[in-house]
PDB file of N, CA and C in Angstrom:
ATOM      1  N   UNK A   1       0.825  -1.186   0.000  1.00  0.00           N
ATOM      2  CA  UNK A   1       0.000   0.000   0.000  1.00  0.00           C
ATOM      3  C   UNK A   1       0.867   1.247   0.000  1.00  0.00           C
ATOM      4  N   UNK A   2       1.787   1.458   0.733  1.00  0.00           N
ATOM      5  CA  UNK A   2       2.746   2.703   0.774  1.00  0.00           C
ATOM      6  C   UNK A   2       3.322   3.116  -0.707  1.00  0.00           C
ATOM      7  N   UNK A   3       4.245   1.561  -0.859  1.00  0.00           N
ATOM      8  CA  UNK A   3       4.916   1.555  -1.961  1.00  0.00           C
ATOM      9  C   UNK A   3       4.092   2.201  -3.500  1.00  0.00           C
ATOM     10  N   UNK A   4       2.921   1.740  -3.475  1.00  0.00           N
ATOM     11  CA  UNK A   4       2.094   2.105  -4.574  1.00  0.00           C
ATOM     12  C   UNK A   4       1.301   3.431  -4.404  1.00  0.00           C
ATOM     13  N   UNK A   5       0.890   3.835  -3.757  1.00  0.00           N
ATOM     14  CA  UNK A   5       0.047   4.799  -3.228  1.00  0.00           C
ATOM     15  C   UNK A   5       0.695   6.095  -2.443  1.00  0.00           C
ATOM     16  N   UNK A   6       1.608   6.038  -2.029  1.00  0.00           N
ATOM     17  CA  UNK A   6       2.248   7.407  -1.564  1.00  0.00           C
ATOM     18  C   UNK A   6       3.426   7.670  -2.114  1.00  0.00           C
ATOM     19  N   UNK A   7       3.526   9.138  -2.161  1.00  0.00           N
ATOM     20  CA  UNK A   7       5.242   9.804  -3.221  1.00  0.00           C
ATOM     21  C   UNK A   7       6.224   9.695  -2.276  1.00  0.00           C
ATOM     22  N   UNK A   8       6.052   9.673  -0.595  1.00  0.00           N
ATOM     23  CA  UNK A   8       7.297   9.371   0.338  1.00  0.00           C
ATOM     24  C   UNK A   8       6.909   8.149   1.081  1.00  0.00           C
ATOM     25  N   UNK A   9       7.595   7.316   1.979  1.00  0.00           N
ATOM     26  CA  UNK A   9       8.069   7.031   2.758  1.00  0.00           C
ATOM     27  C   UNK A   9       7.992   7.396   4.066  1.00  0.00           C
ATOM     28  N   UNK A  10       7.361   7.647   5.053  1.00  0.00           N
ATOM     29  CA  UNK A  10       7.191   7.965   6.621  1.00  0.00           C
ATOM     30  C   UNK A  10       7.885   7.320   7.117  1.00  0.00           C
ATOM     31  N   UNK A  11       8.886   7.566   8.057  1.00  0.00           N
ATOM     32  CA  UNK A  11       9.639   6.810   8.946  1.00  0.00           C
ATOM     33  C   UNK A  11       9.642   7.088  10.256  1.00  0.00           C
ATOM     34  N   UNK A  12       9.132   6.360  11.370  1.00  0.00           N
ATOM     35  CA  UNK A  12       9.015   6.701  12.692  1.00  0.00           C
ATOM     36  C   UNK A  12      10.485   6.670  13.540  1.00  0.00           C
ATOM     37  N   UNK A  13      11.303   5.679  12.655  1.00  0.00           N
ATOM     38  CA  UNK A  13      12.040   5.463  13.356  1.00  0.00           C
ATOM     39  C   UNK A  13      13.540   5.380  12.212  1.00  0.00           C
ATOM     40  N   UNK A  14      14.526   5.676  12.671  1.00  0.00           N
ATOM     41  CA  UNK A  14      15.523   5.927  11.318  1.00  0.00           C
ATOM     42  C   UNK A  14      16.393   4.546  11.007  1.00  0.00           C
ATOM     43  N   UNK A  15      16.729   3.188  12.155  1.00  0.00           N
ATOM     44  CA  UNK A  15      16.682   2.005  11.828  1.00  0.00           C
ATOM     45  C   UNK A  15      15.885   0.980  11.242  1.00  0.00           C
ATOM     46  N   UNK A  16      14.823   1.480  11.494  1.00  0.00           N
ATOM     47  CA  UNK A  16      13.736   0.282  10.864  1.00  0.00           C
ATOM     48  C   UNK A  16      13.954  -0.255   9.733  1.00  0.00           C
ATOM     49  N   UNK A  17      13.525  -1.433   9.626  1.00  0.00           N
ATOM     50  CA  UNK A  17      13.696  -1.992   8.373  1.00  0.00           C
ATOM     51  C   UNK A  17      12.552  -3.270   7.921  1.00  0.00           C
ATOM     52  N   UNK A  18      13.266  -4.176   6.937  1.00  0.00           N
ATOM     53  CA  UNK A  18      12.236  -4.934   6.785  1.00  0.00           C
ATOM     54  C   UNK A  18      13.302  -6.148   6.278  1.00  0.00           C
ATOM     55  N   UNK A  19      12.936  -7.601   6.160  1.00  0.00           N
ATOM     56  CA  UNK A  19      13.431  -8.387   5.798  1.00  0.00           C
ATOM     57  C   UNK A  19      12.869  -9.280   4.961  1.00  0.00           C
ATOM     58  N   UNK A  20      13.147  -9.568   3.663  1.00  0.00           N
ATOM     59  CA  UNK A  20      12.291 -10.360   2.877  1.00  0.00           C
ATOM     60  C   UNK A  20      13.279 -11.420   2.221  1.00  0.00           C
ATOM     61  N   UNK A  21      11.965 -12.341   2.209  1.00  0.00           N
ATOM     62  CA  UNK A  21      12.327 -13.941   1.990  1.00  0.00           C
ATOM     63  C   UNK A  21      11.589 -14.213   0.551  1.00  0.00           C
ATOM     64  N   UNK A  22      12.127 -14.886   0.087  1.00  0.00           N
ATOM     65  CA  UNK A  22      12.225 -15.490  -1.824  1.00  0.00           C
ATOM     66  C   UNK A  22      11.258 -16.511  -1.364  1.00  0.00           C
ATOM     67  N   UNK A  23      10.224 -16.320  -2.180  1.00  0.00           N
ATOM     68  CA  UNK A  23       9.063 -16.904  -2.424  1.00  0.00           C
ATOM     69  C   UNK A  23       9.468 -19.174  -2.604  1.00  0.00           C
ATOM     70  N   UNK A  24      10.571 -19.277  -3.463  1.00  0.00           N
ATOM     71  CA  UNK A  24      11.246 -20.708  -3.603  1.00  0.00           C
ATOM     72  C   UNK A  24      12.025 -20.905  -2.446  1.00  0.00           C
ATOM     73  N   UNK A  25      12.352 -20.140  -1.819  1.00  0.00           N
ATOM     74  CA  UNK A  25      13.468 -20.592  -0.521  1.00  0.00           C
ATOM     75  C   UNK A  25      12.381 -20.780   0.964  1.00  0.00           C
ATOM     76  N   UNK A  26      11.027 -20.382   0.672  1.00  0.00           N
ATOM     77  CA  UNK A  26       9.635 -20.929   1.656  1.00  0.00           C
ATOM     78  C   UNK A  26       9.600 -22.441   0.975  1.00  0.00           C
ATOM     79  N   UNK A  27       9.077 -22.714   0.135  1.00  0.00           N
ATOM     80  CA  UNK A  27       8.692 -23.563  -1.192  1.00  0.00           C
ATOM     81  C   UNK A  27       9.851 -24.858  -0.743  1.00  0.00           C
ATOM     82  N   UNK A  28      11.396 -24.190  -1.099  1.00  0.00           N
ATOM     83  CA  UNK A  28      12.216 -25.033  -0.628  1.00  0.00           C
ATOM     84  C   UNK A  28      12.529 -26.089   1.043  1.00  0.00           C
ATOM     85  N   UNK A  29      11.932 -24.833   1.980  1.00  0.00           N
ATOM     86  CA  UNK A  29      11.955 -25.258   3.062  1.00  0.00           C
ATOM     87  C   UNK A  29      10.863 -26.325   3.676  1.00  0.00           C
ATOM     88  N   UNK A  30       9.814 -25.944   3.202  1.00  0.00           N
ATOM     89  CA  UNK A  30       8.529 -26.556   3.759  1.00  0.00           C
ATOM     90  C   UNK A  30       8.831 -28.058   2.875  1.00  0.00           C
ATOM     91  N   UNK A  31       9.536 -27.952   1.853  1.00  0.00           N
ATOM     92  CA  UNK A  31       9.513 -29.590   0.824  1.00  0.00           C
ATOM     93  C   UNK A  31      10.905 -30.457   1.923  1.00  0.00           C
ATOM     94  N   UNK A  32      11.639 -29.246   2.606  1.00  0.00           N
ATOM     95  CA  UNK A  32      12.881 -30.379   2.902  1.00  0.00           C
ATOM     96  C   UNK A  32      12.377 -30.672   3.944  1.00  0.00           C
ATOM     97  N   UNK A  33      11.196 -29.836   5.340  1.00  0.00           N
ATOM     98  CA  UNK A  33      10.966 -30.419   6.201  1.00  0.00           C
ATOM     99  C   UNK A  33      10.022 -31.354   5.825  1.00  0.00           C
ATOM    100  N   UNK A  34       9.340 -31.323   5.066  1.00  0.00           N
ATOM    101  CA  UNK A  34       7.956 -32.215   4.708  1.00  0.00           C
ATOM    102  C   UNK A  34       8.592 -33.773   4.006  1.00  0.00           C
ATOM    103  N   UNK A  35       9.527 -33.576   3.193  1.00  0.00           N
ATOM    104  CA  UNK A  35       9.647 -34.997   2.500  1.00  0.00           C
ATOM    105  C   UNK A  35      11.231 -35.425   2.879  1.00  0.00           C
ATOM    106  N   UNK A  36      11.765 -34.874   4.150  1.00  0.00           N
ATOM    107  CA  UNK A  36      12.944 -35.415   4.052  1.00  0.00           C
ATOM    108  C   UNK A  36      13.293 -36.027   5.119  1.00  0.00           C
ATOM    109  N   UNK A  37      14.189 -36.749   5.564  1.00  0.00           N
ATOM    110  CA  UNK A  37      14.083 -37.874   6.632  1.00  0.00           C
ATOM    111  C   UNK A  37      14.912 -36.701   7.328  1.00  0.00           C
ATOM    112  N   UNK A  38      13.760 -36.561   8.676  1.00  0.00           N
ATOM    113  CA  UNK A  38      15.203 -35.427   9.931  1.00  0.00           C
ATOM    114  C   UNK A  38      15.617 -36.521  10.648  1.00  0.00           C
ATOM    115  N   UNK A  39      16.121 -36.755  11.435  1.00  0.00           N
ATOM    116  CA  UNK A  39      16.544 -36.822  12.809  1.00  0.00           C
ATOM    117  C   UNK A  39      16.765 -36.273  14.072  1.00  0.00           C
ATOM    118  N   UNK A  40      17.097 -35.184  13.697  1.00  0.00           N
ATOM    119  CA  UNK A  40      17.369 -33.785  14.548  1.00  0.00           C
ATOM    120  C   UNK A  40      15.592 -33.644  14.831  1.00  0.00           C
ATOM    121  N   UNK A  41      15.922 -32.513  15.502  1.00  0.00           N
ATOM    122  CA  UNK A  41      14.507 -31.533  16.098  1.00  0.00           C
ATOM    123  C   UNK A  41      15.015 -30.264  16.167  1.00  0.00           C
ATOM    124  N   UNK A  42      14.164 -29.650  15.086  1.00  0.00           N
ATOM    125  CA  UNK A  42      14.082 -28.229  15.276  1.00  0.00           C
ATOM    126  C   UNK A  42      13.089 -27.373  16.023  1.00  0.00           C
ATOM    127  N   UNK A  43      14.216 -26.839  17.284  1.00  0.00           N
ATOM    128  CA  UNK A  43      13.146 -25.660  17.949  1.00  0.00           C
ATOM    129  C   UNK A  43      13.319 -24.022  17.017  1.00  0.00           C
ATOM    130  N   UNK A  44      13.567 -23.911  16.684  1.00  0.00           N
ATOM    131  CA  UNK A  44      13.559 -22.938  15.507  1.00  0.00           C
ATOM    132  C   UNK A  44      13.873 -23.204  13.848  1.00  0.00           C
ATOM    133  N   UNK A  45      13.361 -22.009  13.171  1.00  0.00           N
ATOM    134  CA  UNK A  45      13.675 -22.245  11.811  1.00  0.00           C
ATOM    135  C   UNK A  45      13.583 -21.428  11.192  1.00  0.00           C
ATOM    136  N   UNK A  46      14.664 -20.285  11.018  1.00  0.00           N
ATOM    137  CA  UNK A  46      14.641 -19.311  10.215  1.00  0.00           C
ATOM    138  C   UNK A  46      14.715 -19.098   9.101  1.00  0.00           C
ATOM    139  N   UNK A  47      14.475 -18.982   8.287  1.00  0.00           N
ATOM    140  CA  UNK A  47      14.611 -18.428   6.946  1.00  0.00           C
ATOM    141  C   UNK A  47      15.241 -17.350   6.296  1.00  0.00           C
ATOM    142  N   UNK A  48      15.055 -16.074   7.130  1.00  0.00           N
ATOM    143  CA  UNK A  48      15.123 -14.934   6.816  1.00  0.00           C
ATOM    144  C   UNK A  48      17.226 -14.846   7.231  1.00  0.00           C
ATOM    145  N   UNK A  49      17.581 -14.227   6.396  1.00  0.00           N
ATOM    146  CA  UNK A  49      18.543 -13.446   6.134  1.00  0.00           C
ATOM    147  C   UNK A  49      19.054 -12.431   7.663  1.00  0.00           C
ATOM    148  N   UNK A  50      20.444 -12.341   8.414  1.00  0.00           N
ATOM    149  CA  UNK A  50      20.524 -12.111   9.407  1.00  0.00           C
ATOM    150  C   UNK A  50      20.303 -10.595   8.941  1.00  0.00           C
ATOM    151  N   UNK A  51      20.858 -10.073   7.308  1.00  0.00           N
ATOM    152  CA  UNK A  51      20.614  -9.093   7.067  1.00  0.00           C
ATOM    153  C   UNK A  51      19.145  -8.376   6.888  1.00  0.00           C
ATOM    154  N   UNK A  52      19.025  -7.393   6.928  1.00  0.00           N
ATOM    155  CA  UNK A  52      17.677  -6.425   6.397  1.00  0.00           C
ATOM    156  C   UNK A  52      17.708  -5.041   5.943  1.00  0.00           C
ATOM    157  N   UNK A  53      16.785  -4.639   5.349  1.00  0.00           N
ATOM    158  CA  UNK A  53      16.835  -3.092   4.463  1.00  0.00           C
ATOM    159  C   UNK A  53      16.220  -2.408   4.864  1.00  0.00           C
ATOM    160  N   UNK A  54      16.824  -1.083   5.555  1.00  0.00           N
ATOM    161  CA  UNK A  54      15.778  -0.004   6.299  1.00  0.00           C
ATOM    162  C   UNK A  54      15.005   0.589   5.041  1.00  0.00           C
ATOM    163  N   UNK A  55      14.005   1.113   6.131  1.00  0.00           N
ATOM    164  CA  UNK A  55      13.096   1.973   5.224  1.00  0.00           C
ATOM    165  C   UNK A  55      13.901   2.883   3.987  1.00  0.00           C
ATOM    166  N   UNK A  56      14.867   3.748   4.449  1.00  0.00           N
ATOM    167  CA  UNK A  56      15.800   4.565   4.124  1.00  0.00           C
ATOM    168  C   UNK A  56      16.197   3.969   2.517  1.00  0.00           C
ATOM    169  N   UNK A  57      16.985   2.661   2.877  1.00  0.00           N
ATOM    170  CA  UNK A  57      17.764   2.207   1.950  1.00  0.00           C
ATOM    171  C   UNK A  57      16.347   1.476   0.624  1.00  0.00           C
ATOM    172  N   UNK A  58      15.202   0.950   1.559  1.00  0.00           N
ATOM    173  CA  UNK A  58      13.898   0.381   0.773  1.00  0.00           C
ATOM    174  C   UNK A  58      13.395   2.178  -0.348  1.00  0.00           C
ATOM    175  N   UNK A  59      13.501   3.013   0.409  1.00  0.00           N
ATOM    176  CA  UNK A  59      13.104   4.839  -0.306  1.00  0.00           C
ATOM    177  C   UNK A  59      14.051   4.917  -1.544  1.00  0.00           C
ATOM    178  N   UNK A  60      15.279   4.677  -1.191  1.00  0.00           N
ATOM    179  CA  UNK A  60      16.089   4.792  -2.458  1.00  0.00           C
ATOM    180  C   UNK A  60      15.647   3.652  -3.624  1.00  0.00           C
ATOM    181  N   UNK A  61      16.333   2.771  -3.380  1.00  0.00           N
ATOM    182  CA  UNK A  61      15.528   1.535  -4.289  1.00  0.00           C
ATOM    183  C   UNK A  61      14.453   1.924  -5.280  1.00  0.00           C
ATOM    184  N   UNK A  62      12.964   2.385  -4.533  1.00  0.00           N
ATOM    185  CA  UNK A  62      12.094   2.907  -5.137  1.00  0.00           C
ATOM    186  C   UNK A  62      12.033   4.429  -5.686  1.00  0.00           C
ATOM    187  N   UNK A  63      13.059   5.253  -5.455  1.00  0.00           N
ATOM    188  CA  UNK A  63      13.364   6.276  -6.168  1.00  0.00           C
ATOM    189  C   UNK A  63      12.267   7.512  -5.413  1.00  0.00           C
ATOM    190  N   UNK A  64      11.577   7.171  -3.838  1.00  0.00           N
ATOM    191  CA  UNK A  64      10.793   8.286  -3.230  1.00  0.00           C
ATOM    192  C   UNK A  64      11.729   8.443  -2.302  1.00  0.00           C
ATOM    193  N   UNK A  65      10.981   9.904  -1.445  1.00  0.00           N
ATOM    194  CA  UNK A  65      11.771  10.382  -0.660  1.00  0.00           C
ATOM    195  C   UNK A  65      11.101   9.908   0.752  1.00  0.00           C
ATOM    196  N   UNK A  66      12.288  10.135   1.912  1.00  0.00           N
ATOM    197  CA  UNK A  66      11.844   9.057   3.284  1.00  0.00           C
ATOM    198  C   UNK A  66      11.951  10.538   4.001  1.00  0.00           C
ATOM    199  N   UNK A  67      10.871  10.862   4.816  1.00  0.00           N
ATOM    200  CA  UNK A  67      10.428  11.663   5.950  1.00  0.00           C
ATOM    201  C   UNK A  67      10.400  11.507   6.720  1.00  0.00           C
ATOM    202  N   UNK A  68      10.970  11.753   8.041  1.00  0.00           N
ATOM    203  CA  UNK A  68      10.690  11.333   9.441  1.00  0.00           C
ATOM    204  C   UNK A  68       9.577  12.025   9.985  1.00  0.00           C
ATOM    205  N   UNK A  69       8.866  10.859  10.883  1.00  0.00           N
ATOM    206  CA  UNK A  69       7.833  11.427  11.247  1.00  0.00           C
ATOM    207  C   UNK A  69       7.226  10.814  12.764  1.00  0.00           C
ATOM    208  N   UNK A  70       6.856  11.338  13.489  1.00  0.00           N
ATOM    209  CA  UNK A  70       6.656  11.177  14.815  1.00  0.00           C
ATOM    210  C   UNK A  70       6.042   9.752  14.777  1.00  0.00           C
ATOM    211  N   UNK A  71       6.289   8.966  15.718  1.00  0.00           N
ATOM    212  CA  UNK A  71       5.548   7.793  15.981  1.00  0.00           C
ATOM    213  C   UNK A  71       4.218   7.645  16.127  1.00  0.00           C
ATOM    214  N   UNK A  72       3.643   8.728  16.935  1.00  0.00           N
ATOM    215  CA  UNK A  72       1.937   8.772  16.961  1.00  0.00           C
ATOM    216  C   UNK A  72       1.470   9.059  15.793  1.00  0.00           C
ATOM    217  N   UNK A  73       2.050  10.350  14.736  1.00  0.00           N
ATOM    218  CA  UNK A  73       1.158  10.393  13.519  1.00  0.00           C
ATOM    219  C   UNK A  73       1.521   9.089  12.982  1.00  0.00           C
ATOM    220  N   UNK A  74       2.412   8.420  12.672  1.00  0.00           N
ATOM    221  CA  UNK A  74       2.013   6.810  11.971  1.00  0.00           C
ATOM    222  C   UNK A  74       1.298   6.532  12.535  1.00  0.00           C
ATOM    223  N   UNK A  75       0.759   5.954  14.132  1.00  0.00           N
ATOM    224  CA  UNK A  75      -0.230   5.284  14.695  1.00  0.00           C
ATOM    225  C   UNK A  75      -1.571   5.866  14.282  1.00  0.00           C
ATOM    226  N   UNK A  76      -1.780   7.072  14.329  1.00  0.00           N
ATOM    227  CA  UNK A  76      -2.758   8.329  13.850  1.00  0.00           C
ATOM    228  C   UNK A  76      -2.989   7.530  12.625  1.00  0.00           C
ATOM    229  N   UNK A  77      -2.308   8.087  11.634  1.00  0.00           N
ATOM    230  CA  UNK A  77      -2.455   7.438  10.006  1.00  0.00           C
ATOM    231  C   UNK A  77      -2.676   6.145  10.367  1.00  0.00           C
ATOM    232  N   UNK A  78      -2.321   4.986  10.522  1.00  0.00           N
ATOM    233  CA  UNK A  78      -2.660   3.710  10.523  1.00  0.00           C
ATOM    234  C   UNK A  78      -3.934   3.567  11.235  1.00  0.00           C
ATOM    235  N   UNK A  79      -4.280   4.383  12.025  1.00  0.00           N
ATOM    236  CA  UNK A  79      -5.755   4.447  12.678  1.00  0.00           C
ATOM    237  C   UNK A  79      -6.539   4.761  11.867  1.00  0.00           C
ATOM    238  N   UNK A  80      -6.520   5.891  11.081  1.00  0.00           N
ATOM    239  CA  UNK A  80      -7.249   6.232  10.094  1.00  0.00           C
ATOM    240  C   UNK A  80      -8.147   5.597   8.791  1.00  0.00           C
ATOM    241  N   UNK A  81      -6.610   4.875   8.927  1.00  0.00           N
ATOM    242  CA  UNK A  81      -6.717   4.560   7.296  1.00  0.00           C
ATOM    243  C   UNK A  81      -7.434   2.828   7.351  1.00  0.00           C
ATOM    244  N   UNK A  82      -7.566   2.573   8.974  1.00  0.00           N
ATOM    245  CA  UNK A  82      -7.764   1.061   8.894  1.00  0.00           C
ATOM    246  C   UNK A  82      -9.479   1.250   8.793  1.00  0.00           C
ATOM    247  N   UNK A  83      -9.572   2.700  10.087  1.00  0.00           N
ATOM    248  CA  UNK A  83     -11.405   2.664  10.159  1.00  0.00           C
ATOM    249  C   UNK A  83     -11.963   2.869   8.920  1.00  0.00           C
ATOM    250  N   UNK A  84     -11.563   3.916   7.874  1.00  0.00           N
ATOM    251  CA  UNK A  84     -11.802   4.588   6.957  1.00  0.00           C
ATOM    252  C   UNK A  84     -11.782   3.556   5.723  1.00  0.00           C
ATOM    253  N   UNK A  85     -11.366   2.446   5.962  1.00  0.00           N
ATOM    254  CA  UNK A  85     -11.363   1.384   4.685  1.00  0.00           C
ATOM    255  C   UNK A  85     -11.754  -0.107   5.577  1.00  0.00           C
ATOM    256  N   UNK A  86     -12.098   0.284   6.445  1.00  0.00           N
ATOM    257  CA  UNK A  86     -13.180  -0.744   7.690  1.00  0.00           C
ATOM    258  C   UNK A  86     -12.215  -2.353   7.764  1.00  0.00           C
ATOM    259  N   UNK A  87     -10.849  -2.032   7.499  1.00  0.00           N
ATOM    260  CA  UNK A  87      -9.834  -3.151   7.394  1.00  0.00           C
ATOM    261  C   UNK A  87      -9.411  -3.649   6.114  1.00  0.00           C
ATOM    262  N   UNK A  88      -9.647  -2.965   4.726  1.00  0.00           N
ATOM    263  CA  UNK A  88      -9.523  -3.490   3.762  1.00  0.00           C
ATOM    264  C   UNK A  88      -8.106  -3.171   3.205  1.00  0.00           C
ATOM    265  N   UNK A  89      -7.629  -1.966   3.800  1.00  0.00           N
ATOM    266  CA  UNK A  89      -6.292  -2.151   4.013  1.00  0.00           C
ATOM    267  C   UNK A  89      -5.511  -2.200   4.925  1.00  0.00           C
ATOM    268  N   UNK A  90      -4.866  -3.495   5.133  1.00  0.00           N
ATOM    269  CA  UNK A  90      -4.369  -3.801   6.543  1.00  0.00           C
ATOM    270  C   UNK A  90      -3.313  -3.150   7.337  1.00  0.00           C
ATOM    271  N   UNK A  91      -3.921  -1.740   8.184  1.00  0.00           N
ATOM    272  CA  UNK A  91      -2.992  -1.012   8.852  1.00  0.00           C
ATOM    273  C   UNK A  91      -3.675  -0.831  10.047  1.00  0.00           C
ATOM    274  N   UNK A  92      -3.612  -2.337  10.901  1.00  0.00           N
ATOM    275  CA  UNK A  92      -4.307  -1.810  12.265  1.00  0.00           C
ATOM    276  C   UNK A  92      -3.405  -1.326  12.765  1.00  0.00           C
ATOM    277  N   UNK A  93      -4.510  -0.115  14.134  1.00  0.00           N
ATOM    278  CA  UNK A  93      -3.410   0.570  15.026  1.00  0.00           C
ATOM    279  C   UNK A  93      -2.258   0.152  15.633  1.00  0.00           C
ATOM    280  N   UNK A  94      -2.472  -0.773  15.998  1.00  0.00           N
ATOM    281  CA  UNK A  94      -0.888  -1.453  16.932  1.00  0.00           C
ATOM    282  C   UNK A  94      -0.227  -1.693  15.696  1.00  0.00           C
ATOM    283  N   UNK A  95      -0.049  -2.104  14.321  1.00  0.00           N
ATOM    284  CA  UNK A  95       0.650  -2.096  13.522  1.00  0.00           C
ATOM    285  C   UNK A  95       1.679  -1.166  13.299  1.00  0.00           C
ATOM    286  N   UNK A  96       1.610  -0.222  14.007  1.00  0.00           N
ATOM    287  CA  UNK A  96       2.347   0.587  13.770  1.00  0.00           C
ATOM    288  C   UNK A  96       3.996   0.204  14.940  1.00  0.00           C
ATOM    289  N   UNK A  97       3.508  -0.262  15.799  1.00  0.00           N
ATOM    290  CA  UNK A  97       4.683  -0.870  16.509  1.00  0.00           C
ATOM    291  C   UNK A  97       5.350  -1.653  15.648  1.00  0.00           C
ATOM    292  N   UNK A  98       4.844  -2.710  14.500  1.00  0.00           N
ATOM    293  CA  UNK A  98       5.428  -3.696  14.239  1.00  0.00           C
ATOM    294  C   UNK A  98       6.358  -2.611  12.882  1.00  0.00           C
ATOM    295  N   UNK A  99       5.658  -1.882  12.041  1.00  0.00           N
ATOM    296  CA  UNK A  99       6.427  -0.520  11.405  1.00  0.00           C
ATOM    297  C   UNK A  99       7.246   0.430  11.954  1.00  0.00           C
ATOM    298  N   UNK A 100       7.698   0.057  12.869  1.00  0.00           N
ATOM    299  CA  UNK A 100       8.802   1.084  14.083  1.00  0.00           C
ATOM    300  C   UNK A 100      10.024   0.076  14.250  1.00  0.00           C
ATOM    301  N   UNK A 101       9.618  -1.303  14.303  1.00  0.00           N
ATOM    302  CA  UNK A 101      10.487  -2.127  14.978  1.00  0.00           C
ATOM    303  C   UNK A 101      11.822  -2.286  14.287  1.00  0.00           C
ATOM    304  N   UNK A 102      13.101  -2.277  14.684  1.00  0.00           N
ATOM    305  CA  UNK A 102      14.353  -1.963  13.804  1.00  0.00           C
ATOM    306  C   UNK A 102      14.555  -3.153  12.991  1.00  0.00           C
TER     307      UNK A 102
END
């Protein structure tokens, strides 16, 4: 929704970031736990990359500009925008913690 729909970037927080996982490397994982003989036991199972891309570095990429902006107006905006589209775009209020988190 951001990416498509707004000319900046809001940033509550100037570490934040995000971490994304390759659609075949899910695909891959779920086939090696599902059809492959373990032995072991996994209490965890990460996927994701120790690395991640702040907002900052995600703004460049897409060629908009990144604004800092107070933590409550994101919560504000994500309040807004969740009543005002009755959840059809998914920005509940506490979401905005999980959009802060580094």
């Amino acid at each position: 929704m951001i990416t498509r729909n707004l000319p900046i970037i809001p940033v509550s927080r100037g570490d934040s970031g995000r971490q994304f996982v390759h659609e075949e490397d899910v695909v891959s994982a779920v086939s090696f736990l599902t059809f492959s003989d373990i032995r072991e036991t996994y209490e965890s199972f990460n996927l994701a990359l120790e690395d991640y891309l702040t907002f900052r570095e995600i703004a460049s990429l897409l060629k908009k500009t990144c604004i800092p902006v107070p933590h409550m107006w994101v919560k504000l905006l994500f309040a807004f925008v969740w009543h005002v589209t009755r959840g059809r775009i998914p920005t509940h209020p506490e979401a905005a913690r999980f959009y802060a988190y580094p």
